[in-house]
Each structure stands twice: as structure tokens, then as C-alpha cells.
PDB file of N, CA and C in Angstrom:
ATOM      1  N   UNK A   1      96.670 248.285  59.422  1.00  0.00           N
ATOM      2  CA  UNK A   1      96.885 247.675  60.707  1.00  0.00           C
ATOM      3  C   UNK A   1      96.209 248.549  61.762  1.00  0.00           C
ATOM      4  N   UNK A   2      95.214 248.034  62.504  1.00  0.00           N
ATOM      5  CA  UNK A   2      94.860 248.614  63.444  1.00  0.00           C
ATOM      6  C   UNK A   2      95.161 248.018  64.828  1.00  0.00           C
ATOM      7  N   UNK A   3      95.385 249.509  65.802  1.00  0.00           N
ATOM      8  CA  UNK A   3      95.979 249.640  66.951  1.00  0.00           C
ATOM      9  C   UNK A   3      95.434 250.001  68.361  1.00  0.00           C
ATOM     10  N   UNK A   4      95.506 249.624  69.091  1.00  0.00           N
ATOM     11  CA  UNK A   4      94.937 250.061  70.184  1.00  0.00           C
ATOM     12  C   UNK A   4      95.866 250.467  71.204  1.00  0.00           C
ATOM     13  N   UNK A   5      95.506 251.826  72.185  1.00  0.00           N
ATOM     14  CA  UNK A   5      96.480 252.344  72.744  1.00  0.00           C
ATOM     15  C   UNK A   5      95.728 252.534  74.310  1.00  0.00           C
ATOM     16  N   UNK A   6      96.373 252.204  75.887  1.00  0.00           N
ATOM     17  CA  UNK A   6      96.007 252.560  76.577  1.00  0.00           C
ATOM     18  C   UNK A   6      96.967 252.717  77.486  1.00  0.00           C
ATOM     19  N   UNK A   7      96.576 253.888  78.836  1.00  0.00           N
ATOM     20  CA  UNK A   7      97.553 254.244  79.410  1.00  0.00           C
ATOM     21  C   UNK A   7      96.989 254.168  80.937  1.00  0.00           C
ATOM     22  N   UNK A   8      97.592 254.155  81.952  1.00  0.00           N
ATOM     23  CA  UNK A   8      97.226 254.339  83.503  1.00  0.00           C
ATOM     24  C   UNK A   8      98.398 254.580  84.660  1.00  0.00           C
ATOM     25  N   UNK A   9      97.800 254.238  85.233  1.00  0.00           N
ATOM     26  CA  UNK A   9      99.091 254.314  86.653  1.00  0.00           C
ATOM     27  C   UNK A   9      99.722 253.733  86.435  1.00  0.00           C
ATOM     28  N   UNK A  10      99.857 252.555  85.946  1.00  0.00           N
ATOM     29  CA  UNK A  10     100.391 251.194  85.829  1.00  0.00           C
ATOM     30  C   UNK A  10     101.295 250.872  84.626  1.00  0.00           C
ATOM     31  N   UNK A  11     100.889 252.118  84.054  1.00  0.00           N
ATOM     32  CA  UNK A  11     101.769 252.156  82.544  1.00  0.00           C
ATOM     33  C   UNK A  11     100.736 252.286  80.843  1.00  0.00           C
ATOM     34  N   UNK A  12     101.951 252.246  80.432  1.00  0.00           N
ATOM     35  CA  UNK A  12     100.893 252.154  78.784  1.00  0.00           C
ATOM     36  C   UNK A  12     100.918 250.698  78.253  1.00  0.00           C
ATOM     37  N   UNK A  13      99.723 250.412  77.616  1.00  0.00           N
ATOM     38  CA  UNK A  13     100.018 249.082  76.844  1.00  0.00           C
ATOM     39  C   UNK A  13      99.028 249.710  75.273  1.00  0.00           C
ATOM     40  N   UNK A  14      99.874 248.790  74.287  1.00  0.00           N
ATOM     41  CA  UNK A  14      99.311 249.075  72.821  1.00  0.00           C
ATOM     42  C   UNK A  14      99.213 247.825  72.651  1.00  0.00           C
ATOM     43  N   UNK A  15      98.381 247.169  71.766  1.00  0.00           N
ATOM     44  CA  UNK A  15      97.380 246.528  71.569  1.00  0.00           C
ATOM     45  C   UNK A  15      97.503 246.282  69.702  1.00  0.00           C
ATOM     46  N   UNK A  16      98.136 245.769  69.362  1.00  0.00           N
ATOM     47  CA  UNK A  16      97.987 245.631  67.910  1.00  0.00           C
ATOM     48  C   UNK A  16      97.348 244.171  67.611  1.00  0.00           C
ATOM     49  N   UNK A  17      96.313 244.057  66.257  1.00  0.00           N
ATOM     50  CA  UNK A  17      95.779 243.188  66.046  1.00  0.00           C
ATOM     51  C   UNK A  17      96.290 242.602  64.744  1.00  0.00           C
ATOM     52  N   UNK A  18      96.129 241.144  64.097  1.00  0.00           N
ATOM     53  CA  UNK A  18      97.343 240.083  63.155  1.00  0.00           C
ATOM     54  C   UNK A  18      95.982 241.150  61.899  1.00  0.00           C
ATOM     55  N   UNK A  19      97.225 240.955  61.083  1.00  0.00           N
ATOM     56  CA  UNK A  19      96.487 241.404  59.362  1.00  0.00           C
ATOM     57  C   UNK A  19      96.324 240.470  58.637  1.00  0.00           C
ATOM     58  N   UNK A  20      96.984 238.857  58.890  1.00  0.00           N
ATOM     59  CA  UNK A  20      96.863 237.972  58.052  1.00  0.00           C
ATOM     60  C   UNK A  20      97.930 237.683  57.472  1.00  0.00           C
ATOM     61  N   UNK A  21      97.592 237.545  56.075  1.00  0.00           N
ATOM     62  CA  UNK A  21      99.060 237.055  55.112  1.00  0.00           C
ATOM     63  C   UNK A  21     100.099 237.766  54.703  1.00  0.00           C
ATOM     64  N   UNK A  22     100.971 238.069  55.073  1.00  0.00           N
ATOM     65  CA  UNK A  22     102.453 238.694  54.541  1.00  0.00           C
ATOM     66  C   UNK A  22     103.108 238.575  53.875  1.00  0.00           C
ATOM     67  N   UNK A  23     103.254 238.969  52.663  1.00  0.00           N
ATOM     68  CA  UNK A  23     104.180 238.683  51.630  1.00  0.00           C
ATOM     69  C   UNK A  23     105.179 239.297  51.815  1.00  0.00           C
ATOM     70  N   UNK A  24     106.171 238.204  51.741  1.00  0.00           N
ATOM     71  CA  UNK A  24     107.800 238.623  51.997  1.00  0.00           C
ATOM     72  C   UNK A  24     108.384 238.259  50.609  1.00  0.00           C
ATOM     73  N   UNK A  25     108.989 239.648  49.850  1.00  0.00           N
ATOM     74  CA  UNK A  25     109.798 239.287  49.121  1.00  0.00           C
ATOM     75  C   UNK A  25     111.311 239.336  49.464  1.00  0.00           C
ATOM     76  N   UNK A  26     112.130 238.083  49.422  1.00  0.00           N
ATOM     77  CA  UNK A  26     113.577 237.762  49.483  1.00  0.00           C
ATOM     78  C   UNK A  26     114.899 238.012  48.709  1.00  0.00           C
ATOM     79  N   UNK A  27     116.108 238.300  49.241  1.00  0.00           N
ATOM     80  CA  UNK A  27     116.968 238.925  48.230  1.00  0.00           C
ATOM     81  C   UNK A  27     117.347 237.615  48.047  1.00  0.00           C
ATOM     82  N   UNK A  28     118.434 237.673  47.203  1.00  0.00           N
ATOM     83  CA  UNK A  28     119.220 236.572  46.808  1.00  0.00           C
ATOM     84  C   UNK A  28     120.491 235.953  47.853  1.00  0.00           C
ATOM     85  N   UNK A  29     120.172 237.292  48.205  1.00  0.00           N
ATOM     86  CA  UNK A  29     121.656 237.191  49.363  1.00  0.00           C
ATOM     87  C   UNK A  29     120.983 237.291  51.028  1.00  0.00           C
ATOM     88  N   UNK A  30     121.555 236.377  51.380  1.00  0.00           N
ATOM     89  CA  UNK A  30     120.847 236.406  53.117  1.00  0.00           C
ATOM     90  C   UNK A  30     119.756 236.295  53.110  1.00  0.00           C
ATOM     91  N   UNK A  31     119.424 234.953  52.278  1.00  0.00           N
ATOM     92  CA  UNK A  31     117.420 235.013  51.982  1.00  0.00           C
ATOM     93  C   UNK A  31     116.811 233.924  53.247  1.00  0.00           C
ATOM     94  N   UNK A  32     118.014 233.106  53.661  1.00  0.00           N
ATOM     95  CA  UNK A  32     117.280 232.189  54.753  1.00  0.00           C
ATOM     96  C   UNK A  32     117.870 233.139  56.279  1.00  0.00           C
ATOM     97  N   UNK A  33     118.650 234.039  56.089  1.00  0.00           N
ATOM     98  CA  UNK A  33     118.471 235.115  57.936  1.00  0.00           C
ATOM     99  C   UNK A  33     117.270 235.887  57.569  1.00  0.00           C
ATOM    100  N   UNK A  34     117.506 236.687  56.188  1.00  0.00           N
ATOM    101  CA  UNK A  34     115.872 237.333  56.522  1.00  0.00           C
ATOM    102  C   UNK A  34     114.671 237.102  56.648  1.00  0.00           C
ATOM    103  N   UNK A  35     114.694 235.402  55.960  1.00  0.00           N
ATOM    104  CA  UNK A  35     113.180 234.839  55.929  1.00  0.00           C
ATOM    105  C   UNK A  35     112.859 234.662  57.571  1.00  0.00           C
ATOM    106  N   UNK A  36     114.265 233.560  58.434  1.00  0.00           N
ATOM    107  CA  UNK A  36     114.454 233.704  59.429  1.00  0.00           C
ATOM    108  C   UNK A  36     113.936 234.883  60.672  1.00  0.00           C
ATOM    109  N   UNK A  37     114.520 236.283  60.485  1.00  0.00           N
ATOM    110  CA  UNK A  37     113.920 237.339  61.210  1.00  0.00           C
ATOM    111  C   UNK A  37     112.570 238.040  61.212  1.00  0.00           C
ATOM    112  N   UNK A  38     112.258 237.686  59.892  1.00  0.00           N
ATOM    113  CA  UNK A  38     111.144 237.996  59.100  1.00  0.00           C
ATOM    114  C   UNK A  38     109.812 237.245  59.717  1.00  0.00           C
ATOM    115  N   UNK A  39     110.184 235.863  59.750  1.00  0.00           N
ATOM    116  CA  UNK A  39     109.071 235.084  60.169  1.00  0.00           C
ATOM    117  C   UNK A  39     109.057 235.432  61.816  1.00  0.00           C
ATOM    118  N   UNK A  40     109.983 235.516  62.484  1.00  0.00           N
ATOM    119  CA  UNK A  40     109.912 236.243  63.841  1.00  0.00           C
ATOM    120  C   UNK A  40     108.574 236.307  64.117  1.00  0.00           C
ATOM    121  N   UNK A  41     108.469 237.690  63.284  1.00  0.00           N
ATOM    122  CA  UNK A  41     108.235 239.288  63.763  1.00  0.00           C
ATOM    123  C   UNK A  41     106.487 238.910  63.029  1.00  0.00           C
ATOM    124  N   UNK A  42     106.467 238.239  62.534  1.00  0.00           N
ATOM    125  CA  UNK A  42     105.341 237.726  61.511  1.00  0.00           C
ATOM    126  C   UNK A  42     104.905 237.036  62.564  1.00  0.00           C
ATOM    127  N   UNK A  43     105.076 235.967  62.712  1.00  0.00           N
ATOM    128  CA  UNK A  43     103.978 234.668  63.650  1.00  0.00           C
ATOM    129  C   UNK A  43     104.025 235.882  64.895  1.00  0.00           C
ATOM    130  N   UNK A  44     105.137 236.652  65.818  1.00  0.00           N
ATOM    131  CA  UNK A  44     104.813 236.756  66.918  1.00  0.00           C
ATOM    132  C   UNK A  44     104.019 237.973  66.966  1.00  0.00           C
ATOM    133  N   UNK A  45     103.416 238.421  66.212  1.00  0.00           N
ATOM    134  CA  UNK A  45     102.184 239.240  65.771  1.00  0.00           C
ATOM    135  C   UNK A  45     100.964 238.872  65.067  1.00  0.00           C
ATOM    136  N   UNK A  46     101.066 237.299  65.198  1.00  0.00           N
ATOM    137  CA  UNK A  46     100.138 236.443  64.750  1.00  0.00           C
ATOM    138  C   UNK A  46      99.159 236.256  63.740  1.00  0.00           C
ATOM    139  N   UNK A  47     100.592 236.289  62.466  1.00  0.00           N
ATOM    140  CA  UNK A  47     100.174 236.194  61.036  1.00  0.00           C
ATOM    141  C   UNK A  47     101.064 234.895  60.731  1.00  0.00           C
ATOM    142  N   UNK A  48     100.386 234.862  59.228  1.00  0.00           N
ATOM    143  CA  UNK A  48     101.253 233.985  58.609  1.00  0.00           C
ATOM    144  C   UNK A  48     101.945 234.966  57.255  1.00  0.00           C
ATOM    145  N   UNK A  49     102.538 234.044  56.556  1.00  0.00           N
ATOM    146  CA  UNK A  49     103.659 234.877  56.084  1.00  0.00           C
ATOM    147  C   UNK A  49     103.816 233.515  54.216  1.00  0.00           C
ATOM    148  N   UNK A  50     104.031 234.323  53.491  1.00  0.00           N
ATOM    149  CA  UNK A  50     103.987 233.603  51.742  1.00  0.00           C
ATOM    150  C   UNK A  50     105.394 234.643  51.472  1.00  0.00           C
ATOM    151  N   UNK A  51     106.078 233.373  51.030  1.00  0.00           N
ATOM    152  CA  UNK A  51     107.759 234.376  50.894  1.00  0.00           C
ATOM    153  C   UNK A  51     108.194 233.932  49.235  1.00  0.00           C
ATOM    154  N   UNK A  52     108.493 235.045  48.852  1.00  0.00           N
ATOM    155  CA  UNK A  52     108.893 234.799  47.444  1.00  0.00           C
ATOM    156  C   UNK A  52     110.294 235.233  47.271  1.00  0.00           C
ATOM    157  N   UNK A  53     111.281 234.129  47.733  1.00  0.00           N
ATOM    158  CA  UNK A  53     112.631 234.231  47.212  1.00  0.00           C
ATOM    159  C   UNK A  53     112.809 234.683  45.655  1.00  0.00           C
ATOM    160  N   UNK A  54     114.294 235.379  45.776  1.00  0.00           N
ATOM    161  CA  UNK A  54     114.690 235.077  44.805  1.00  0.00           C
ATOM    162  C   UNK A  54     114.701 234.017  43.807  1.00  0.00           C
ATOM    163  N   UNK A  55     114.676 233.786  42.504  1.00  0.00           N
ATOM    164  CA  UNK A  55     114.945 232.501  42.119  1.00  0.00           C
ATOM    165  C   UNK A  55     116.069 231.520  42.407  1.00  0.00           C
ATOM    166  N   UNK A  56     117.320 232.606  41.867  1.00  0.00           N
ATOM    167  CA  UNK A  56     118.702 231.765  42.210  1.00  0.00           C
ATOM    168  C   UNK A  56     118.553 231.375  44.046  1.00  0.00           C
ATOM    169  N   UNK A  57     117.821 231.749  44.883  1.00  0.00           N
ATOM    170  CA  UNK A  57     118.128 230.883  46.389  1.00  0.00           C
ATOM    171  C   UNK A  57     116.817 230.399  46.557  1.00  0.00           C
ATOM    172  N   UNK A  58     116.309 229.858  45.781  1.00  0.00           N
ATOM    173  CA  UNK A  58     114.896 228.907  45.679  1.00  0.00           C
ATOM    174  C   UNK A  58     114.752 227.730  46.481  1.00  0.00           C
ATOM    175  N   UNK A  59     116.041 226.822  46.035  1.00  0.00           N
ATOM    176  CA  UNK A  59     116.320 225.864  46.920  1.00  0.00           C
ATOM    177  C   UNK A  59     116.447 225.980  48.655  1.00  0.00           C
ATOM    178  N   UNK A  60     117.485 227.074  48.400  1.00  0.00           N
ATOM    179  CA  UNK A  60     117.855 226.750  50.311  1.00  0.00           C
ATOM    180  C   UNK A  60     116.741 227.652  50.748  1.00  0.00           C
ATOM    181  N   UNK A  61     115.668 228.535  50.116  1.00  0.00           N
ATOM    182  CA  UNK A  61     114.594 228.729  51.092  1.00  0.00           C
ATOM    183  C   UNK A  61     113.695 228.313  51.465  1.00  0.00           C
ATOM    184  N   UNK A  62     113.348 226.965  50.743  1.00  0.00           N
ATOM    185  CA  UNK A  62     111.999 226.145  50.283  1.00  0.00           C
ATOM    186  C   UNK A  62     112.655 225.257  51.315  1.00  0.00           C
ATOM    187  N   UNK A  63     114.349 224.606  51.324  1.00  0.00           N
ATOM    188  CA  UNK A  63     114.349 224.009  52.506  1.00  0.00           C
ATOM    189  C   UNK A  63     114.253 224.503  53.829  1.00  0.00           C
ATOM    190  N   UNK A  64     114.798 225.688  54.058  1.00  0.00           N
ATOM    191  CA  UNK A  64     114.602 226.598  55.514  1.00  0.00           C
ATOM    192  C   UNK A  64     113.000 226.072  55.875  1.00  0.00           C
ATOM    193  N   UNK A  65     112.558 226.455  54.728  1.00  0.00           N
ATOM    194  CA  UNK A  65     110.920 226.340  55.015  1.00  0.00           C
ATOM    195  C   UNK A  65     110.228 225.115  55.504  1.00  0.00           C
ATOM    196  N   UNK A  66     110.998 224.014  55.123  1.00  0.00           N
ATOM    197  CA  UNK A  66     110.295 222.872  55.822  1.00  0.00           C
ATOM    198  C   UNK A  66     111.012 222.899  56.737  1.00  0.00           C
ATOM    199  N   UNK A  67     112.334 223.019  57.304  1.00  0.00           N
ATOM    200  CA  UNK A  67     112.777 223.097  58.648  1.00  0.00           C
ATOM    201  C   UNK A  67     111.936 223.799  59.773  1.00  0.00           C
ATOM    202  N   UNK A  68     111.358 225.154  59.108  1.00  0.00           N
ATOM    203  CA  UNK A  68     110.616 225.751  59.888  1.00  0.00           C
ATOM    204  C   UNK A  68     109.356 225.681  60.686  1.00  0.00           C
ATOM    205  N   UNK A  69     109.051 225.089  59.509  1.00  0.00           N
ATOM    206  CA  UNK A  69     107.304 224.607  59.250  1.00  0.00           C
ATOM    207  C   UNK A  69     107.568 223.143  60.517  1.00  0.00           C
ATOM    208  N   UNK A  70     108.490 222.411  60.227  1.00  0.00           N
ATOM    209  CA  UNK A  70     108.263 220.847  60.673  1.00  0.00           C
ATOM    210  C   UNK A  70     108.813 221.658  62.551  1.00  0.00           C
ATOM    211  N   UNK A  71     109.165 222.426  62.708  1.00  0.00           N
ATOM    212  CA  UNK A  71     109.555 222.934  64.281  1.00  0.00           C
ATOM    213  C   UNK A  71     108.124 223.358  64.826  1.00  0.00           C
ATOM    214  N   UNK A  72     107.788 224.536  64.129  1.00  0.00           N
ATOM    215  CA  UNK A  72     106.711 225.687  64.243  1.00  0.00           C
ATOM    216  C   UNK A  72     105.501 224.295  64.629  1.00  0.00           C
ATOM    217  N   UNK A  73     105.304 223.101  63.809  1.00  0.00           N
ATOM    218  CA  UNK A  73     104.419 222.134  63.908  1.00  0.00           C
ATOM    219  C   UNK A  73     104.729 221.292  65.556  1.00  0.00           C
ATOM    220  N   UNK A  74     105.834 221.031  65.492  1.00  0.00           N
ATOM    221  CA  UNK A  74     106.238 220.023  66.967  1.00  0.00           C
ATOM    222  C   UNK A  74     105.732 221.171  68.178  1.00  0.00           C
ATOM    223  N   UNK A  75     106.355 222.010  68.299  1.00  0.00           N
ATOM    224  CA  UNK A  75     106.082 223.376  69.349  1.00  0.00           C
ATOM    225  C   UNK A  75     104.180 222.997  69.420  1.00  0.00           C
ATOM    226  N   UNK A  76     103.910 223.781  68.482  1.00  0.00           N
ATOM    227  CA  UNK A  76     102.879 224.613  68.498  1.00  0.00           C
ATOM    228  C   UNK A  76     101.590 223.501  68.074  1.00  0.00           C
ATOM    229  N   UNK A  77     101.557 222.638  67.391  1.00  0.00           N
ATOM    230  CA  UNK A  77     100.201 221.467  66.101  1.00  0.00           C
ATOM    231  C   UNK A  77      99.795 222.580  65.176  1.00  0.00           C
ATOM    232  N   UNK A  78     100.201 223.705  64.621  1.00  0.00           N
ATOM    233  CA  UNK A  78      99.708 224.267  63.633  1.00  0.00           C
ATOM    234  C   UNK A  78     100.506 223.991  62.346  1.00  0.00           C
ATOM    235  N   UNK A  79     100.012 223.436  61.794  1.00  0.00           N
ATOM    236  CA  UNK A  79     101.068 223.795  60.357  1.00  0.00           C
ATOM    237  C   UNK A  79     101.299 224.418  59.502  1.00  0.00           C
ATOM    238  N   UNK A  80     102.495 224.057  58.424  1.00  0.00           N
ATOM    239  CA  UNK A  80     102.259 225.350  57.249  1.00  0.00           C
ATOM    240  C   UNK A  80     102.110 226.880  57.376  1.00  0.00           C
ATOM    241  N   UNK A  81     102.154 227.730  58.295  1.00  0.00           N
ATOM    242  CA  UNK A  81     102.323 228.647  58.650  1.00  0.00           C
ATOM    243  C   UNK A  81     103.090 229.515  57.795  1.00  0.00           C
ATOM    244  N   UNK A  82     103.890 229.432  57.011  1.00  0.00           N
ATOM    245  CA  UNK A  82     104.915 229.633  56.528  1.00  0.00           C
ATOM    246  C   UNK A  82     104.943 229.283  55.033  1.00  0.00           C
ATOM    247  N   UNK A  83     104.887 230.206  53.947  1.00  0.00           N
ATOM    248  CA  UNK A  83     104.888 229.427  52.991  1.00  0.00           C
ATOM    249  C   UNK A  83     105.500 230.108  51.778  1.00  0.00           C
ATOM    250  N   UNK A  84     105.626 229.561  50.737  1.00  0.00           N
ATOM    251  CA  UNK A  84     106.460 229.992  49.423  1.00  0.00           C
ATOM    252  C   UNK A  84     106.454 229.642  47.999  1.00  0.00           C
ATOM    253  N   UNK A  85     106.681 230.418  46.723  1.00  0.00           N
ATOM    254  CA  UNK A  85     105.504 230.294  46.021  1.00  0.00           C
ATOM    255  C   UNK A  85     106.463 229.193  45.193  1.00  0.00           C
ATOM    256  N   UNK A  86     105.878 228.434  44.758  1.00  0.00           N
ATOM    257  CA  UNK A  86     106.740 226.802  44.308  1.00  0.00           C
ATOM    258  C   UNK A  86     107.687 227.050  43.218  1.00  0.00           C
ATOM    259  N   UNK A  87     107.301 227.796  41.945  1.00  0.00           N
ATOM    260  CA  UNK A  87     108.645 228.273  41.029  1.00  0.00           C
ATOM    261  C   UNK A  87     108.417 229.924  41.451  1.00  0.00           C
ATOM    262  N   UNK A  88     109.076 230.133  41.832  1.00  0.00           N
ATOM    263  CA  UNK A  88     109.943 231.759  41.954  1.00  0.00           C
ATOM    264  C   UNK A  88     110.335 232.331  41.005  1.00  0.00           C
ATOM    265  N   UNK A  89     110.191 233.749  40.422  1.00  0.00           N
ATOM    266  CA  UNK A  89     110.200 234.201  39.294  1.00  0.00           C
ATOM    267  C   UNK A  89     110.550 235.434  39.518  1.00  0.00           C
ATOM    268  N   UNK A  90     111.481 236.316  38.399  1.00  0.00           N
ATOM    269  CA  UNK A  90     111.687 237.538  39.192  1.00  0.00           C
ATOM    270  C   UNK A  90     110.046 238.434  38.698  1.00  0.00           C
ATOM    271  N   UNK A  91     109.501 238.140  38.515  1.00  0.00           N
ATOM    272  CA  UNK A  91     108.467 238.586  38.257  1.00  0.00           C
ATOM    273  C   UNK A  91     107.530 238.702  39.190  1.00  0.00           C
ATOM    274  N   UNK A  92     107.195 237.500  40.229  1.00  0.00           N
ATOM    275  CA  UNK A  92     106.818 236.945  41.088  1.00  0.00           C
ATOM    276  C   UNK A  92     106.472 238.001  42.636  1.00  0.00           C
ATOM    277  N   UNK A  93     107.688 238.791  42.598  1.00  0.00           N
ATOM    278  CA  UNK A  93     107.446 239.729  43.263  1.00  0.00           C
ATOM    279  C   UNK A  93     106.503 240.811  42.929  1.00  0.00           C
ATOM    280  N   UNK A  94     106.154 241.217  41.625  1.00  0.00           N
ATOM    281  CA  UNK A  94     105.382 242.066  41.496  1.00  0.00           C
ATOM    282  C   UNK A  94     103.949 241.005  41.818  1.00  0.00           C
ATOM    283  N   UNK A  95     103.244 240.009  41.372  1.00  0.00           N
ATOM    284  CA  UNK A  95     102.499 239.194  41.509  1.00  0.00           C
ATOM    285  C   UNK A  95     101.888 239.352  42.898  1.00  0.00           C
ATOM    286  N   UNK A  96     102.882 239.016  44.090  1.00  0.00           N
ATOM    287  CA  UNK A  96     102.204 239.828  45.657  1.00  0.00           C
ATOM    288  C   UNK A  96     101.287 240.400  45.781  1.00  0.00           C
ATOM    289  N   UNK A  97     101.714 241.469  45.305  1.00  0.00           N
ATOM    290  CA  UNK A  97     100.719 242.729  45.602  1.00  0.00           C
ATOM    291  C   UNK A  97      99.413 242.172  45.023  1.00  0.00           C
ATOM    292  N   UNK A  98      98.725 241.662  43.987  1.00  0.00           N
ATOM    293  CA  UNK A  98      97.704 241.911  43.262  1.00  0.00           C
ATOM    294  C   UNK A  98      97.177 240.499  43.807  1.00  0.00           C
ATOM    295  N   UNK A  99      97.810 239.438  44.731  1.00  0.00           N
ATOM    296  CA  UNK A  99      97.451 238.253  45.350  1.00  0.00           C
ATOM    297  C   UNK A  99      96.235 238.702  46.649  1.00  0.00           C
ATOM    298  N   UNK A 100      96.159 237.885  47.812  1.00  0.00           N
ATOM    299  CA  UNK A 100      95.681 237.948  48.612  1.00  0.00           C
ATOM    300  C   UNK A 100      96.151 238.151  49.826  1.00  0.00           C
ATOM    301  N   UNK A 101      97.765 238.986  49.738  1.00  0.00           N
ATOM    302  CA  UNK A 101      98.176 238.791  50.878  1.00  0.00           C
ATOM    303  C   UNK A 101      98.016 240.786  51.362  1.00  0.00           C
ATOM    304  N   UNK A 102      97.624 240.871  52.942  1.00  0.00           N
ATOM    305  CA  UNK A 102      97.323 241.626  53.845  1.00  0.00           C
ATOM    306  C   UNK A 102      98.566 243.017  53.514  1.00  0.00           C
ATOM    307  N   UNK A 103      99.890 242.745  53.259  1.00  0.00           N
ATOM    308  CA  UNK A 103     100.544 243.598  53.449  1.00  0.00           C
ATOM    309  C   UNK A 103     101.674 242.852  53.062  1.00  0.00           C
ATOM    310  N   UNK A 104     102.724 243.693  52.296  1.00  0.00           N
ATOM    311  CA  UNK A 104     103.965 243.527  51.514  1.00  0.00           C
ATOM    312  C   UNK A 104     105.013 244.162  52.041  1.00  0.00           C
ATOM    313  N   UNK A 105     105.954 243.431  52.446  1.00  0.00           N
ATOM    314  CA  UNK A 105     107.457 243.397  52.941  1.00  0.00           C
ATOM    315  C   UNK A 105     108.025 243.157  51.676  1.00  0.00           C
ATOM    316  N   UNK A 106     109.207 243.822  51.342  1.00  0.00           N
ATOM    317  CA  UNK A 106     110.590 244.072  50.108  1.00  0.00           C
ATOM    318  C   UNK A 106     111.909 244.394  50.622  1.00  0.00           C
ATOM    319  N   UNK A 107     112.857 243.041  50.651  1.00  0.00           N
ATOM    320  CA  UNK A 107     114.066 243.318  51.301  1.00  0.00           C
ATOM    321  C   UNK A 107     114.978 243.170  50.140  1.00  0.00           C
ATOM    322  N   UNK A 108     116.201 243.991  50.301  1.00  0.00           N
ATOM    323  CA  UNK A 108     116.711 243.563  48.776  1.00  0.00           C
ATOM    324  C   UNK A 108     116.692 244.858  48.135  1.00  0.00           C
ATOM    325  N   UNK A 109     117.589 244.882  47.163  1.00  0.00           N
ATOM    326  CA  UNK A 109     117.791 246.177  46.030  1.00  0.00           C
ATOM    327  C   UNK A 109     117.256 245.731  45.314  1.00  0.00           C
ATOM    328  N   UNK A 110     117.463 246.591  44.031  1.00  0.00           N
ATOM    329  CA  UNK A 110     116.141 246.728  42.537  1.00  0.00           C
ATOM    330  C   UNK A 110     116.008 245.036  42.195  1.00  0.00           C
ATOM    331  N   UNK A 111     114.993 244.685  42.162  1.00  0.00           N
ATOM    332  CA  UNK A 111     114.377 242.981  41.180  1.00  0.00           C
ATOM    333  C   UNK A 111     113.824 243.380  40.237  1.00  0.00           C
ATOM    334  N   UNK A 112     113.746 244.236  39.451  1.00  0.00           N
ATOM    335  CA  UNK A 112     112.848 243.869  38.230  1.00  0.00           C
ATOM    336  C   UNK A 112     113.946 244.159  37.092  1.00  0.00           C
TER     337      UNK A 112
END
């Protein structure tokens, strides 16, 4: 991630630029608040974000996700922003890393 830093009379401002795709891996527990806070901090640094729940909360994150996606779309006309990998595997998390995404987020105790 690169940063830019400047300072004056007027104050300091830093300057950070989007890395792209974020892989978020999800716990099982509190997987739609963290996807939730997660995606925050993601779009408002102007990335997108590939989230790999747990398996057992597959369902309610894949739905969060179109809730999200179908808002993020009315607001904004961008879509899909937001996305998740269709069967979830605990394996899946290691998979991330060796994908195409910019930088890896891991919330959650031991998955493998």
C-alpha cells in the first residue's frame, strides 16, 4: 500500500491510494457484522473486497451479500463490488492468498 504524506500551516493530510481486491476471510461466528465492518473500511478506501466465509455461515453471508450489493448498486450504479466464493471450503481460505487478490484480511481463530 502506498502512501502519501503532507504537512503545512493548515495541517497534515495523508493520501492513501485503493490496492484493489481484498480477500476477507470470515469466522463462523459474527460473519455478516464483520463482513459488514469489513466492507466499510474496504469500499471507503476504494477497493473491492472477495469474502470467503466460513462454510457452516455460507448461507447468511451470500445473502448479506446481495443485500449489500443490491444497496451499494441503488446509491452508487456500480455493482457487484462485493463478492464471495460460491462453495466455501475450509480450505478456501488458504486458496486467497495464491488467487488474485491485492491483500489478505483473517478474522477468526485457527481454520485449518
Amino acid at each position: 500500500m502506498r502512501s502519501d504524506a503532507r504537512s503545512d500551516r493548515s495541517g497534515l493530510c495523508v493520501i492513501e491510494r485503493p490496492v484493489g481486491v481484498i480477500g476477507m476471510v470470515l469466522p463462523v461466528t459474527h460473519s455478516v457484522p464483520t463482513m459488514a465492518g469489513n466492507a466499510i473500511n474496504v469500499l471507503a478506501g476504494g477497493n473491492t473486497a472477495l469474502f470467503a466465509p466460513h462454510p457452516s455461515a455460507k448461507r447468511v453471508a451470500q445473502y448479506a451479500l446481495r443485500l449489500f450489493n443490491r444497496e451499494i448498486e441503488r446509491e452508487c450504479g456500480v455493482a457487484n463490488v462485493l463478492t464471495t466464493i460460491a462453495e466455501p471450503a475450509l480450505r478456501r481460505g488458504t486458496d486467497l492468498p495464491a488467487s488474485k487478490v491485492a491483500l489478505l484480511c483473517v478474522t477468526g481463530g485457527p481454520w485449518w
